[in-house]
Protein backbone atom coordinates (compact mmCIF):
# COMPACT_ATOMS: atom_id res chain seq x y z
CA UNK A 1 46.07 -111.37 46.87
CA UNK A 2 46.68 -110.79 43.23
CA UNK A 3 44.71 -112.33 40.40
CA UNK A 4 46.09 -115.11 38.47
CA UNK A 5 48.94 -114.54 36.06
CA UNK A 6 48.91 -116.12 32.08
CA UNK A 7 51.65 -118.72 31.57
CA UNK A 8 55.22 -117.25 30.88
CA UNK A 9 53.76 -114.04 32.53
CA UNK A 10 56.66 -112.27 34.97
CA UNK A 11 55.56 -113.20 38.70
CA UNK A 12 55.68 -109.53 39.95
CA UNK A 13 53.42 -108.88 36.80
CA UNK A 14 49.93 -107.21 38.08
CA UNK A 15 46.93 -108.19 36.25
CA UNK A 16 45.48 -104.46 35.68
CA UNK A 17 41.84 -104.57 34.17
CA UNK A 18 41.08 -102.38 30.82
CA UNK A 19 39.52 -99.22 31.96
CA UNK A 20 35.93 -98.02 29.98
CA UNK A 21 34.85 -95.21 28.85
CA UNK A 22 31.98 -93.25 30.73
CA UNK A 23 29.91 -93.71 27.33
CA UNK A 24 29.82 -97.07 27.22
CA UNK A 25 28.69 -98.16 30.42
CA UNK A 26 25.41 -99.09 29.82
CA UNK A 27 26.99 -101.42 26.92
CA UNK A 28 29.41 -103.12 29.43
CA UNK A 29 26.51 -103.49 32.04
CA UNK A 30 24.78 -105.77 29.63
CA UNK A 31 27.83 -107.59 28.91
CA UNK A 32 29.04 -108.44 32.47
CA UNK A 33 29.56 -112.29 33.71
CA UNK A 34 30.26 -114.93 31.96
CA UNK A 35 34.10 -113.36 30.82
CA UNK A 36 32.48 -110.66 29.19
CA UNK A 37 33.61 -107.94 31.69
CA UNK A 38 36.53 -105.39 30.37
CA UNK A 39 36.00 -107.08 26.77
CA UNK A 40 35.86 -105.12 23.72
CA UNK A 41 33.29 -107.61 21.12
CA UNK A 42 32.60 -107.43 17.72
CA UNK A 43 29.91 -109.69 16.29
CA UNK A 44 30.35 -113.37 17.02
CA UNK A 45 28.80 -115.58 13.51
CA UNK A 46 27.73 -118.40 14.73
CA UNK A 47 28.40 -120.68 11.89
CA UNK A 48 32.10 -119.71 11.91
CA UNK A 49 31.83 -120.28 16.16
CA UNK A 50 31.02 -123.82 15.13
CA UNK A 51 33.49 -124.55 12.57
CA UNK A 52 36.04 -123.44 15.58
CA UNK A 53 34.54 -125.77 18.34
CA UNK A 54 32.82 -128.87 16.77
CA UNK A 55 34.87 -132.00 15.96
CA UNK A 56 34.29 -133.92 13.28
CA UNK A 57 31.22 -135.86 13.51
CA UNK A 58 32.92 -139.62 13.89
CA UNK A 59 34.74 -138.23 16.48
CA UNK A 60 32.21 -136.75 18.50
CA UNK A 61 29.81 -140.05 17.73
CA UNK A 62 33.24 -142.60 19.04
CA UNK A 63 34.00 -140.85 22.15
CA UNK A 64 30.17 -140.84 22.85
CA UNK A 65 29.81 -144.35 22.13
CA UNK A 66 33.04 -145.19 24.71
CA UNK A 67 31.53 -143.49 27.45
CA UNK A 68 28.31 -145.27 27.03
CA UNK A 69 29.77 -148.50 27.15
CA UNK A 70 33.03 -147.55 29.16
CA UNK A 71 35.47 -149.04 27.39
CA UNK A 72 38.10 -146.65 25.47
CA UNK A 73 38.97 -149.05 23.02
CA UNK A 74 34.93 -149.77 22.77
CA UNK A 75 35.02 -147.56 18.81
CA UNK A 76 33.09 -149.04 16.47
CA UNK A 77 34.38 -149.80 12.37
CA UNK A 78 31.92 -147.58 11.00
CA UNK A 79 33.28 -145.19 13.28
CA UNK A 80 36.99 -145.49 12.01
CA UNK A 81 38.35 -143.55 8.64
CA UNK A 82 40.20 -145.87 6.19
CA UNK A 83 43.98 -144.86 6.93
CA UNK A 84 42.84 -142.02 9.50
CA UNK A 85 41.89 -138.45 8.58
CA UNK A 86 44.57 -135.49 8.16
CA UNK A 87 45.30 -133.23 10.59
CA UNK A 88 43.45 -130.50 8.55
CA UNK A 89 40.37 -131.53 9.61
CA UNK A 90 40.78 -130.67 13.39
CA UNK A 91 38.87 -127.79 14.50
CA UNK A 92 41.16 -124.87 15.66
CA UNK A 93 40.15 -125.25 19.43
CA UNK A 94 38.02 -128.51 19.63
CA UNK A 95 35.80 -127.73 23.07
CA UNK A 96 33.74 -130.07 25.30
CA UNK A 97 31.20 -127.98 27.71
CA UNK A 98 29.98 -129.86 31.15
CA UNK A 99 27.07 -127.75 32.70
CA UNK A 100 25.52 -128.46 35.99
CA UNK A 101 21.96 -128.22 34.79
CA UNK A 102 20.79 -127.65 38.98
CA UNK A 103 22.81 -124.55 39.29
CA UNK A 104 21.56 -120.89 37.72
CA UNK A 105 18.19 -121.45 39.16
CA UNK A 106 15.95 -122.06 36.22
CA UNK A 107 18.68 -121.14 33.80
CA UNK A 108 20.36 -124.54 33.49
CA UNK A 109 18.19 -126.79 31.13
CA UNK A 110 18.03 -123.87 28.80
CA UNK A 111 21.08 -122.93 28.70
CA UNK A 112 21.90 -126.71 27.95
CA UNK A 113 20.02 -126.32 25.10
CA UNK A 114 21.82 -123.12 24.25
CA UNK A 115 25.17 -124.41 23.78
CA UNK A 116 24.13 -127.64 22.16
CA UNK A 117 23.03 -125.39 19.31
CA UNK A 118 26.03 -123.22 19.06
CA UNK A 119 28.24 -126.79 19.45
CA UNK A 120 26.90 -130.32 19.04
CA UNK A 121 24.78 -132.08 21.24
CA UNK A 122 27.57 -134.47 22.00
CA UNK A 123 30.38 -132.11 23.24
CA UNK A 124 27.30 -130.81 25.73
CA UNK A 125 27.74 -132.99 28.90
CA UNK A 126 25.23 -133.00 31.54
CA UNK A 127 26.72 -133.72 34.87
CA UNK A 128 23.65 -136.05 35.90
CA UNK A 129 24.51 -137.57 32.62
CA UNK A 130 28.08 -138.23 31.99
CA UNK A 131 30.54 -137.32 35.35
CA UNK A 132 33.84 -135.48 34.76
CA UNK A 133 35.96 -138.73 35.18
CA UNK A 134 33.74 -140.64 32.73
CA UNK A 135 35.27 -138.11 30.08
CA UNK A 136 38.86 -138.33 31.15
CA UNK A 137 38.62 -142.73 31.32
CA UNK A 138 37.09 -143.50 28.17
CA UNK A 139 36.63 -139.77 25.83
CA UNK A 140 40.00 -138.22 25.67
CA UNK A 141 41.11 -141.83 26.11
CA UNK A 142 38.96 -143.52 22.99
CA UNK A 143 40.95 -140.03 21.12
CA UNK A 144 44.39 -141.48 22.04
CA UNK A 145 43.21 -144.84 21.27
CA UNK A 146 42.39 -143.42 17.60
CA UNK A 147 45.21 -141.54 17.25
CA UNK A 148 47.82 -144.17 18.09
CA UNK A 149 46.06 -145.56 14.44
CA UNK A 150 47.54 -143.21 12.98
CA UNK A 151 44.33 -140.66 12.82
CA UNK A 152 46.23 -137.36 12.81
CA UNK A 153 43.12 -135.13 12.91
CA UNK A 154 42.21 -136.91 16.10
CA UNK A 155 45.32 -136.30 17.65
CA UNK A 156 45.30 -133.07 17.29
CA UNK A 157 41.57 -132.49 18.52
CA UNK A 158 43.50 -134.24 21.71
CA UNK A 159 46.04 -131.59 22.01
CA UNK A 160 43.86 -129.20 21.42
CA UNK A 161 40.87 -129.55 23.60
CA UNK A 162 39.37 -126.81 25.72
CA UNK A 163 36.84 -127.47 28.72
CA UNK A 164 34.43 -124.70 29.91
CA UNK A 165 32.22 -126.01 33.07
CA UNK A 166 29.00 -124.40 33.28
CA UNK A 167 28.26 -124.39 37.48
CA UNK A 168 29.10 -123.03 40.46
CA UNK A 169 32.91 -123.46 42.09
CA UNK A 170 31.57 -126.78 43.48
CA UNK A 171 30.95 -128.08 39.73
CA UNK A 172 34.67 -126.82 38.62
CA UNK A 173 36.97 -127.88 41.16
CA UNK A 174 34.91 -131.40 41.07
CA UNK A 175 36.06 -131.27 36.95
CA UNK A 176 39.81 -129.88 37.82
CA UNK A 177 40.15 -132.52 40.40
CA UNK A 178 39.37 -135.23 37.48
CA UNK A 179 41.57 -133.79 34.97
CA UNK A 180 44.12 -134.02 37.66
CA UNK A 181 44.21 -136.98 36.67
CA UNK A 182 46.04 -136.99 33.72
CA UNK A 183 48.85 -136.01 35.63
CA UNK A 184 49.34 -138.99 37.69
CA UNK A 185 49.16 -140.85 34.31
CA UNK A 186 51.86 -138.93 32.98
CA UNK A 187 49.94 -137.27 30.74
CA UNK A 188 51.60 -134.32 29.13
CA UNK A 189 48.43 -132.35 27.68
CA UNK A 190 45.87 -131.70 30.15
CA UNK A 191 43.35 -129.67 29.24
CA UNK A 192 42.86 -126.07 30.26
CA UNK A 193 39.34 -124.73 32.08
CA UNK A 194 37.19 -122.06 31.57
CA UNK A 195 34.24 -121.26 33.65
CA UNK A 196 30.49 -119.89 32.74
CA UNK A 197 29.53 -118.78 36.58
CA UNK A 198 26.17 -120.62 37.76
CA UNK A 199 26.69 -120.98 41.54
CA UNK A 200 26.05 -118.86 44.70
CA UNK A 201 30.04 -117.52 45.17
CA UNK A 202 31.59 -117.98 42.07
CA UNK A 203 34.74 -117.30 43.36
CA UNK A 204 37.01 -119.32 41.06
CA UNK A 205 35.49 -117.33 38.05
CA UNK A 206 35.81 -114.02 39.80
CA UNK A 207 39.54 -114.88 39.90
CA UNK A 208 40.30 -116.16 36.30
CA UNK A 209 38.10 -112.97 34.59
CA UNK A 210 34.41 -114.86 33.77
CA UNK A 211 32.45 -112.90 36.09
CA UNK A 212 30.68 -113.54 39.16
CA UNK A 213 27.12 -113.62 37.64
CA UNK A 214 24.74 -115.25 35.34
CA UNK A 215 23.66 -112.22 32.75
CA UNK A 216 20.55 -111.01 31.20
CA UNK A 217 21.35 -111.52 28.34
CA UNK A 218 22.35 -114.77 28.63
CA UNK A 219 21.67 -115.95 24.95
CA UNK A 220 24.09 -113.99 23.50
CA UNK A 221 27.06 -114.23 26.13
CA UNK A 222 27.34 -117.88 26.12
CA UNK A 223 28.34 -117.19 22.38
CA UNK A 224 30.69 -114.66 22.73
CA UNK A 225 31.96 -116.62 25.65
CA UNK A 226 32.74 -119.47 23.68
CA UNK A 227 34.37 -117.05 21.23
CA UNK A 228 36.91 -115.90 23.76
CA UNK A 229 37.23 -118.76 25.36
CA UNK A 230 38.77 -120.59 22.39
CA UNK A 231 41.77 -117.91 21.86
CA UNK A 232 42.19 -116.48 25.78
CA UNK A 233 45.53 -117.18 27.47
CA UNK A 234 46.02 -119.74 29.91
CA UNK A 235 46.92 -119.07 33.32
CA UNK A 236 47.96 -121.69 36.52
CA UNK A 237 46.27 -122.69 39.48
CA UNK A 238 47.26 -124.44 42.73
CA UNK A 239 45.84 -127.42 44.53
CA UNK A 240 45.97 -128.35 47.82
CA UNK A 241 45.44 -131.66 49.34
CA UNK A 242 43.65 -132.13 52.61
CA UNK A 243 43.99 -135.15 54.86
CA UNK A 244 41.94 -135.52 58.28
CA UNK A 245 42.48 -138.10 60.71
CA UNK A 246 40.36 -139.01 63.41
CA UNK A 247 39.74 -141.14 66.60
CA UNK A 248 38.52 -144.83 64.70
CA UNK A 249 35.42 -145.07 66.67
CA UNK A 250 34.34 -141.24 65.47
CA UNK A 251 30.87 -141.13 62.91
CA UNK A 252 31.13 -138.58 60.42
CA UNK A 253 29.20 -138.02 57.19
CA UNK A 254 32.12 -136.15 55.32
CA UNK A 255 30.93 -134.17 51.94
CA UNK A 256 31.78 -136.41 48.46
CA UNK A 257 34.50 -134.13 47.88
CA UNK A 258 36.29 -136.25 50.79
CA UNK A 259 37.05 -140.31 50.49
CA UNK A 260 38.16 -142.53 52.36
CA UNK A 261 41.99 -143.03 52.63
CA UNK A 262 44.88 -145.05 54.23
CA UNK A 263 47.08 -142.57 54.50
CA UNK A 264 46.97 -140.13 57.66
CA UNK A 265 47.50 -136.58 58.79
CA UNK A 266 49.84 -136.93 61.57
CA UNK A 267 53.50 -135.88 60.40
CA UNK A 268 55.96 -138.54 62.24
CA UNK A 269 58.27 -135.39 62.70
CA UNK A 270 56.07 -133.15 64.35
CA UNK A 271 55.79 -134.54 68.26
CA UNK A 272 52.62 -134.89 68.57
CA UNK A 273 52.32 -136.20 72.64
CA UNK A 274 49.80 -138.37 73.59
CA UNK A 275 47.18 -136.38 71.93
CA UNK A 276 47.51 -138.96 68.51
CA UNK A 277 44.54 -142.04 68.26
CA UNK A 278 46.12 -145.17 68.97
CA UNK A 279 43.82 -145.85 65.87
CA UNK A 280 42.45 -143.35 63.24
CA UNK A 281 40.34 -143.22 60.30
CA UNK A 282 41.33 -140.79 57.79
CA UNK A 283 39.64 -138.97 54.58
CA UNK A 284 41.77 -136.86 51.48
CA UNK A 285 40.14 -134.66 48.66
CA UNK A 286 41.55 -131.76 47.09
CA UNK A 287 40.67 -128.34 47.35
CA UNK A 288 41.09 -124.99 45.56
CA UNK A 289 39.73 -121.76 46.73
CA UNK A 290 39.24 -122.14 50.58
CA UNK A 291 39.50 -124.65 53.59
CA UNK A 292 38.13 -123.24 56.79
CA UNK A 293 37.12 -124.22 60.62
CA UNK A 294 34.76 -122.50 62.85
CA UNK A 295 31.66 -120.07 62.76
CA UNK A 296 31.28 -119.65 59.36
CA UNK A 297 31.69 -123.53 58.53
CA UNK A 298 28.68 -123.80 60.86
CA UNK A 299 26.34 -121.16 59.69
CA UNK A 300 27.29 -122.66 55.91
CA UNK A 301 26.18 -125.98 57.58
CA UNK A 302 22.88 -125.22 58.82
CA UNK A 303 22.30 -123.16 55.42
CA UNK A 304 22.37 -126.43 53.16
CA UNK A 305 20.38 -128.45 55.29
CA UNK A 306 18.02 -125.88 55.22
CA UNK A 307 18.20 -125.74 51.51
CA UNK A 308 17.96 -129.29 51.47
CA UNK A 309 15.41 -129.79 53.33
CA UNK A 310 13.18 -126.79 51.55
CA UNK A 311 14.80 -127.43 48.20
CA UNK A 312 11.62 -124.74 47.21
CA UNK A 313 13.84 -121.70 49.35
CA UNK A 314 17.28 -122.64 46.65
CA UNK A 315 15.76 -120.31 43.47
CA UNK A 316 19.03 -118.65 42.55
CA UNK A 317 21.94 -116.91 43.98
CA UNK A 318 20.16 -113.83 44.72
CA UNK A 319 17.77 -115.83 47.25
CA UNK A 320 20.33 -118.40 48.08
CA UNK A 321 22.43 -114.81 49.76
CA UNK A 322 19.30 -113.57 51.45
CA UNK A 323 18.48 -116.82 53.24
CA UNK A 324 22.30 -116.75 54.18
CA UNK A 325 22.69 -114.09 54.99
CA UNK A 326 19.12 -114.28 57.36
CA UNK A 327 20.29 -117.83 58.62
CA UNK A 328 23.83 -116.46 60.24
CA UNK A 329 22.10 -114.07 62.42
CA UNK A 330 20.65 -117.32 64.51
CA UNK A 331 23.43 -118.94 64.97
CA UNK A 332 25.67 -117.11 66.99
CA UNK A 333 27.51 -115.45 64.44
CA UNK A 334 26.55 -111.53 65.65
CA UNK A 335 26.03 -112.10 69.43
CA UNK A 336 26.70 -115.03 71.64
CA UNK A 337 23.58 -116.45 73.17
CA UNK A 338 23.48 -115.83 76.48
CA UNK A 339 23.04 -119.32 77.70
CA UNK A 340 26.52 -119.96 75.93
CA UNK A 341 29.96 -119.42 77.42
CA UNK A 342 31.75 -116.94 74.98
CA UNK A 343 35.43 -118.36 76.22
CA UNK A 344 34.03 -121.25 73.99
CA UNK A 345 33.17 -119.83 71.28
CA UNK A 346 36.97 -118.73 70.50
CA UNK A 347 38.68 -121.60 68.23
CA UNK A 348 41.97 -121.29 70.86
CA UNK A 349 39.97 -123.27 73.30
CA UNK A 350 40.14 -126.03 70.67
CA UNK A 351 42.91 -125.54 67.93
CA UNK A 352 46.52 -125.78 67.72
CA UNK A 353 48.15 -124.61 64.34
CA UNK A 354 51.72 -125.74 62.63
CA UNK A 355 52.98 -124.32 59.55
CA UNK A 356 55.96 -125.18 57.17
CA UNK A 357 56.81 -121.95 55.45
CA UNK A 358 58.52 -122.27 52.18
CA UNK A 359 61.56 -124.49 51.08
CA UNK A 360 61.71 -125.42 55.38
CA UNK A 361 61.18 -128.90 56.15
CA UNK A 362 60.64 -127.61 60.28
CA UNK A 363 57.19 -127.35 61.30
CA UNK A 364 56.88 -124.04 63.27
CA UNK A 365 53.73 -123.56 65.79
CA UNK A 366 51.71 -120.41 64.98
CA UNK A 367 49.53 -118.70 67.87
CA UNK A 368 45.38 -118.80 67.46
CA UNK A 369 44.76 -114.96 68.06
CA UNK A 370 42.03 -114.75 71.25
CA UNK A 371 38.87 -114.10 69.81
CA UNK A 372 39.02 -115.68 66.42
CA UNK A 373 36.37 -117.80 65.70
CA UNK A 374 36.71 -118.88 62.06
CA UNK A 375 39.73 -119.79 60.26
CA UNK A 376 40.11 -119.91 57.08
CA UNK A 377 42.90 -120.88 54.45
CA UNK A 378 42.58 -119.06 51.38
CA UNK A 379 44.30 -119.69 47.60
CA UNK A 380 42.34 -117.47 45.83
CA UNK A 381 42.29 -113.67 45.66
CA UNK A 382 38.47 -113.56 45.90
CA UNK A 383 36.36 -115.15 49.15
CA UNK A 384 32.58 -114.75 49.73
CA UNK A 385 31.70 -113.96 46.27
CA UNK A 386 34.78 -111.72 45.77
CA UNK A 387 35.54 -110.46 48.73
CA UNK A 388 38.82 -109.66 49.48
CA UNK A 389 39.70 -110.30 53.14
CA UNK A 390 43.89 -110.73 52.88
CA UNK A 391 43.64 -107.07 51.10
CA UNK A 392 46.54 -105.66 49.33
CA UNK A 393 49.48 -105.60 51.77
CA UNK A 394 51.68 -102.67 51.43
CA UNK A 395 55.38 -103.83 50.83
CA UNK A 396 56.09 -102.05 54.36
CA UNK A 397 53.70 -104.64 56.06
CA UNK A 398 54.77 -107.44 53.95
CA UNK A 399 58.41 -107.68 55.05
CA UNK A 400 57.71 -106.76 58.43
CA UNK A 401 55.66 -109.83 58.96
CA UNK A 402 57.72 -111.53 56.84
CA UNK A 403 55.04 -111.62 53.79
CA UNK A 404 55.43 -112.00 50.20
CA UNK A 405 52.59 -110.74 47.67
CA UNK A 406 50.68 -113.50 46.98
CA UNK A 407 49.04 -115.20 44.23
CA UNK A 408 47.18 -118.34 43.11
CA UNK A 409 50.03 -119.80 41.73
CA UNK A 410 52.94 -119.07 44.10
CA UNK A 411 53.02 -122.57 46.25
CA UNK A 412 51.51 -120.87 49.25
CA UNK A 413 48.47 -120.68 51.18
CA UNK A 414 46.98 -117.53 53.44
CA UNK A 415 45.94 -118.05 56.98
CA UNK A 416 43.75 -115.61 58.18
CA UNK A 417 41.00 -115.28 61.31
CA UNK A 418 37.65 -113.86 61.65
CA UNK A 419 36.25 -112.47 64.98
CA UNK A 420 32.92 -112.54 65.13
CA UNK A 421 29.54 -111.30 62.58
CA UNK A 422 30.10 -107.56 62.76
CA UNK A 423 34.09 -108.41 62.34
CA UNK A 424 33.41 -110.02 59.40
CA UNK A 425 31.17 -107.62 57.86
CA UNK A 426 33.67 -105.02 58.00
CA UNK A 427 36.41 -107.24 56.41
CA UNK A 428 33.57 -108.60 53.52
CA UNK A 429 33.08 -104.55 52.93
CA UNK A 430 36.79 -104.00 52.60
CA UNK A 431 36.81 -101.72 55.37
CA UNK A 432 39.32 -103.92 57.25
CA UNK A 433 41.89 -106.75 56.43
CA UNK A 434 40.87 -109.68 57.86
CA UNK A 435 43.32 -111.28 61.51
CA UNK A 436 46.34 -111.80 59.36
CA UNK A 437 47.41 -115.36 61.08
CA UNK A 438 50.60 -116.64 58.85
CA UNK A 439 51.51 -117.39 55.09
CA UNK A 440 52.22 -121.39 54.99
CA UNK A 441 53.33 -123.80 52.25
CA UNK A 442 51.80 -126.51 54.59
CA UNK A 443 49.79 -126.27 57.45
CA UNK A 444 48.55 -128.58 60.49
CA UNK A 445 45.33 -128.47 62.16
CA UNK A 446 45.15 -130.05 65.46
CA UNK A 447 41.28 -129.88 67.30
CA UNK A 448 40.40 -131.37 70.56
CA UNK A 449 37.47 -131.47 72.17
CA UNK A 450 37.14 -130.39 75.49
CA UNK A 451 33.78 -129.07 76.20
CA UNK A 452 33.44 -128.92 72.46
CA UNK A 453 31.25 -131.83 71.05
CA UNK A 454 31.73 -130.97 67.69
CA UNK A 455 33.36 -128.33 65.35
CA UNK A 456 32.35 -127.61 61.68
CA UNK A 457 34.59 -127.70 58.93
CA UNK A 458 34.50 -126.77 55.21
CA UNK A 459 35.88 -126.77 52.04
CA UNK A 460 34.90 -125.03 48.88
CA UNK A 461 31.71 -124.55 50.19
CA UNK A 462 30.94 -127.49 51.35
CA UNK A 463 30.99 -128.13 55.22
CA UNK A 464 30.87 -131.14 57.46
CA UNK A 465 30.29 -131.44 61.38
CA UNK A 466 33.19 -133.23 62.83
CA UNK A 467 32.96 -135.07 66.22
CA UNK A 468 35.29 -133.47 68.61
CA UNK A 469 37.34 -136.23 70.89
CA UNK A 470 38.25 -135.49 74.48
CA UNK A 471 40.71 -137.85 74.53
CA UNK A 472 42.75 -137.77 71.34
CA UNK A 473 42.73 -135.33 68.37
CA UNK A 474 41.73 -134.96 65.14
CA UNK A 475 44.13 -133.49 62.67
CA UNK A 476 43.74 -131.93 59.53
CA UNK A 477 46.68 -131.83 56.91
CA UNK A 478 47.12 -129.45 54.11
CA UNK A 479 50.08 -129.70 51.53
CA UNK A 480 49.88 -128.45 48.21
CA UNK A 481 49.52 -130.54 45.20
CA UNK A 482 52.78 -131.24 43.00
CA UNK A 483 51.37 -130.28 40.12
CA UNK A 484 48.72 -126.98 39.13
CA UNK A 485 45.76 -127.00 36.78
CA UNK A 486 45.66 -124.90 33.73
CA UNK A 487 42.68 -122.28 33.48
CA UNK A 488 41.37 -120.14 30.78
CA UNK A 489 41.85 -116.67 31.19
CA UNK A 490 38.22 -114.60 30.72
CA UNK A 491 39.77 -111.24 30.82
């Protein structure tokens, strides 16, 4: 799966990163994560860094002051230029930063403190603060409220507004998913997203060039991350809905990434048999690296309750890996206890799977291979902290299976299968390709219980248990959002 392409870039394009020479290694080294990899820098001033982010102080001060008291038209006079100030005055790429100050270990409150110095304290957001949606409701709306007075340097602060989001891929799909917003507003200018990697994975800034790593020397990154993020190209992203409809009298805690929802999951023109709840509850959110079913949705499972119940084990990504890595050899994932039937443990005892492929309005049943026991449907080009388990297809292979090279950004969605732990191990070395299951523009999940009692389920890395009926199914819906998010490019 190829890495995401800049805006206007041809889609057979290849994104090709900037080779180094042998000298400079040791240079690069200390420059890796947080965009910095492949980057040639010169030094970043910080005073002229400033003058390039920070908005003009009654700016800053009236979107603060609407978010406090939620109201976008809450702006106080004092706040408010005679006649409104000149477009001059707008910084060249105005930048709010949200930072998730529990991810990066002990990293996150200092950090915080980092990039209030090289910004303003009040275009630093703290997520335990100020949430994502708080911003888009009253900040960027108290801007439009003060430029529809006629403030032109407000206006264009609007149009041109960067976000970085300082977290793991949890923290920046939960921020894409509320500047998603703006499109069902009909909001023209959304703003684009750039990513300073504090999670576990960091998959989504492994794709879009900011590394996969907090660095050493983490002082001076963030600035010369903020440097490039202000002038790097923009590149697209899709988003894919997920709907999942169960039996009514089914108890589920589903993660907050999933609400509550009228709608349900069960196309009226797929036949569906008796197998559909003569009543069902259904949940939506939006995902955009991964959606999966099956071992590894357990073992992620039993990992954060762990972590949540020995919050003292969570110190960072390195540990957070080792206890994950520890954790999946007791559950199953290597060898199947013995007290365990291992016909069970295969997901065809419990799934069915319907595709649409693209521009076909037919749903078309694809086979679970025997022996698969996680499923996963994949965006991205990098999985479990850039891996690549789709691989690069050889044109050959793609048109024999009826393949196209895929991207981020190309409306469709890879279905592939893992076997079991030593499978997997091979694929997450890149020794194998992953089961290669189908390439979908919509897919349909159908689980039923059986001797099953329950199956696990995640999403972006965050998993559920979900009761498994014996009577009806549960189904899981995934179509792709009509519109993609816009993400700075770190590389």
């Amino acid at each position: 799966m190829e890495s995401p392409r800049s805006l206007g870039e041809a889609s057979t394009a290849k994104f090709v990163a900037a080779e180094r020479p042998a000298a400079a290694a040791d240079d690069v080294a200390s420059k890796r994560g947080c965009g910095l990899k492949g980057l040639t820098w010169v030094g970043v001033d910080r005073e002229e860094l400033r003058r390039r982010l920070a908005m003009p102080e009654y700016l800053r001060l009236a979107m603060r002051e609407c978010i406090r008291r939620r109201d976008a038209t809450a702006i106080p006079d004092h706040l408010l230029l005679p006649g409104g100030a000149t477009a001059d005055m707008a910084p060249e790429a105005p930048m709010v930063v949200f930072i998730n100050p529990k991810s990066g270990g002990r990293h996150g409150p200092v950090l915080k403190e980092r990039l209030q110095q090289l910004m303003t304290d009040e275009q630093v957001f703290d997520l335990t603060e100020v949430k994502p949606h708080e911003f888009v409701r009253y900040g960027l709306a108290c801007l439009e409220t003060v430029a529809a007075n006629g403030d032109e340097c407000a206006k264009e602060c609007r149009e041109r507004m960067r976000v970085m989001v300082a977290g793991g891929d949890g923290t920046v799909g939960w921020v894409l998913g509320c500047l998603g917003e703006l499109h069902k507003e009909g909001k023209n200018r959304v703003p684009p997203v750039g990513i300073i990697p504090l999670g576990t994975g960091n998959d989504l800034s492994r794709s879009f060039g900011w590394g996969g790593s907090f660095p050493f020397a983490w002082r001076s990154a963030v600035k010369r991350t903020l440097h490039r993020a202000t002038m790097a190209p923009v590149a697209r992203l899709d988003s894919w809905k997920i709907v999942v409809s169960m039996p009514s009298g089914e108890v589920v805690d589903p993660p907050h990434s999933l609400r509550p929802t009228e709608e349900s999951a069960v196309d009226q023109g797929l036949d569906n048999g008796g197998d559909v709840p003569p009543k069902a509850k259904s949940y939506e959110g939006v995902f955009y690296n991964y959606f999966s079913i099956g071992m590894d949705a357990q073992v992620a499972y039993g990992f954060h309750h762990l972590r949540n119940d020995k919050p003292y084990l969570a110190q960072g990504p390195v540990s957070n890996k080792i206890i994950y890595s520890s954790y999946s050899c007791t559950q199953g994932w290597f060898c199947t206890p013995c007290v365990s039937d291992p016909g069970l443990r295969g997901l065809r005892n419990i799934l069915k799977i319907h595709i649409k492929k693209v521009n076909c309005s037919e749903w078309e049943e694809v086979p679970v291979p025997k022996g698969v026991r996680s499923m996963v449907a994949l965006n991205l080009y990098n999985y479990g902290s850039g891996r690549h388990p789709w691989g690069n297809l050889k044109p050959d292979y793609l048109e024999k299976r009826g393949f196209v090279e895929a991207h981020c950004d190309d409306g469709l969605i890879e279905i592939f299968g893992l076997k079991q732990g030593w499978h997997a191990s091979f694929v997450m070395a890149e020794l194998i390709s992953a089961k290669h299951i189908a390439q979908a523009a919509a897919i349909r999940f159908e689980l039923r219980g059986g001797d099953w009692k329950d199956g696990y389920l995640q999403m972006d890395g965050e998993p559920w248990k979900q009761p498994m009926n014996t009577d009806f199914s549960t189904f899981v819906e995934i179509k792709r959002v009509p519109f993609q998010s816009l993400m700075i490019r770190g590389e």
